[in-house]
Protein backbone atom coordinates (compact mmCIF):
# COMPACT_ATOMS: atom_id res chain seq x y z
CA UNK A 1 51.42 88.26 81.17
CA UNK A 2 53.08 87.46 84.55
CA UNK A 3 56.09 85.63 84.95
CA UNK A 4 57.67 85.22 88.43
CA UNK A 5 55.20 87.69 90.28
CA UNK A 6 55.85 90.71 88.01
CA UNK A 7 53.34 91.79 85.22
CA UNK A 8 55.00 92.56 81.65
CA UNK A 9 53.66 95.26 79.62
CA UNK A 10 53.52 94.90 75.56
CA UNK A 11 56.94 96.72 75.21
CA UNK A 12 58.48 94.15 77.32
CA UNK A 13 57.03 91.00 76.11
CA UNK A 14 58.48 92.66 72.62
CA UNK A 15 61.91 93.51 73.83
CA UNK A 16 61.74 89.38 75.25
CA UNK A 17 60.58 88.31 72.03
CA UNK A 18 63.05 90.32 70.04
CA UNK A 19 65.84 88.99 72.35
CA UNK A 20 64.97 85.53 71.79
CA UNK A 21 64.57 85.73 67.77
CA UNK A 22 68.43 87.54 67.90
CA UNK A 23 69.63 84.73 69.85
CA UNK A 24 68.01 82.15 66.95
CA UNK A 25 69.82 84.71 64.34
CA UNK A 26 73.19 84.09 66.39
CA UNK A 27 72.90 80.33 66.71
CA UNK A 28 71.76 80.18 62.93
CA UNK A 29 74.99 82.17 62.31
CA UNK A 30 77.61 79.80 64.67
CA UNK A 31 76.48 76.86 62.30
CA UNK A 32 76.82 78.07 59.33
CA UNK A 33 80.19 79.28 59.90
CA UNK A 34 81.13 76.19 62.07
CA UNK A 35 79.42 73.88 58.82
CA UNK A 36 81.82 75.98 56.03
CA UNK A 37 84.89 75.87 58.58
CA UNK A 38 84.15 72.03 58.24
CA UNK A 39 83.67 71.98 55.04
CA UNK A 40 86.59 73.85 54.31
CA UNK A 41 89.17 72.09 56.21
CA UNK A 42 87.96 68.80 54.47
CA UNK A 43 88.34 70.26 50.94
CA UNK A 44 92.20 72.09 52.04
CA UNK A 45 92.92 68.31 53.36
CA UNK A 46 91.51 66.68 50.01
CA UNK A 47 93.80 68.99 47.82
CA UNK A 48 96.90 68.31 49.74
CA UNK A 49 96.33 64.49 49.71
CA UNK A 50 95.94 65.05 45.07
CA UNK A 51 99.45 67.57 45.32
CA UNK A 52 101.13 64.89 47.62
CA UNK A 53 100.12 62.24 45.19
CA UNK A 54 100.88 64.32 42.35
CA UNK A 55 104.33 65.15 43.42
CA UNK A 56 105.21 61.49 44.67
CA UNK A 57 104.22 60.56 40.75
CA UNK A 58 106.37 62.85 39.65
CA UNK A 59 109.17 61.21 41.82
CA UNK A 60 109.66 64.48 44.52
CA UNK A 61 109.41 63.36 47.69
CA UNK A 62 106.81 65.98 49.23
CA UNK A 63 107.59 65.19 53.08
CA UNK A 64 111.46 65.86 52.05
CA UNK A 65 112.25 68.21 49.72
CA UNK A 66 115.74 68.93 48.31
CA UNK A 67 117.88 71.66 50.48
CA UNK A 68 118.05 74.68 48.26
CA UNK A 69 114.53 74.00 47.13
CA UNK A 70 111.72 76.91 48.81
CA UNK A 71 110.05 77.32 51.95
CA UNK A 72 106.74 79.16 52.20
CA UNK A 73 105.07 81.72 50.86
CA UNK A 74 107.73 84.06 50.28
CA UNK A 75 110.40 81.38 48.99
């Protein structure tokens, strides 16, 4: 095979080959993770929206809570 004037050998169409089926692996990879990142920012959103609704039905006001009431994860 020649490409650009220079002759490749079988080792280097296979090293070419290889490189281009590594960069479909990484691509494949990007999306999945960038499709569950989606997914799971939708579903974190979703459950706020039921606990805000909860806690307004409850009569707690979620975007002000009382003073001595606690703050993040450690209280």
């Amino acid at each position: 095979m020649t490409l650009f004037g220079r002759t490749f050998d079988g080792a280097e169409i296979a090293s070419l080959i290889s490189l281009l089926l590594v960069l479909v692996l990484w691509i494949g990879a990007w999306r999945g993770n960038r499709d569950w990142t989606r997914w799971f920012r939708g579903w974190e959103a979703d459950r706020k929206e039921r606990r805000d609704a909860e806690r307004a039905a409850e009569g707690g006001d979620a975007a002000n809570p009382p003073p001595g009431a606690p703050r993040g994860p450690w209280g």
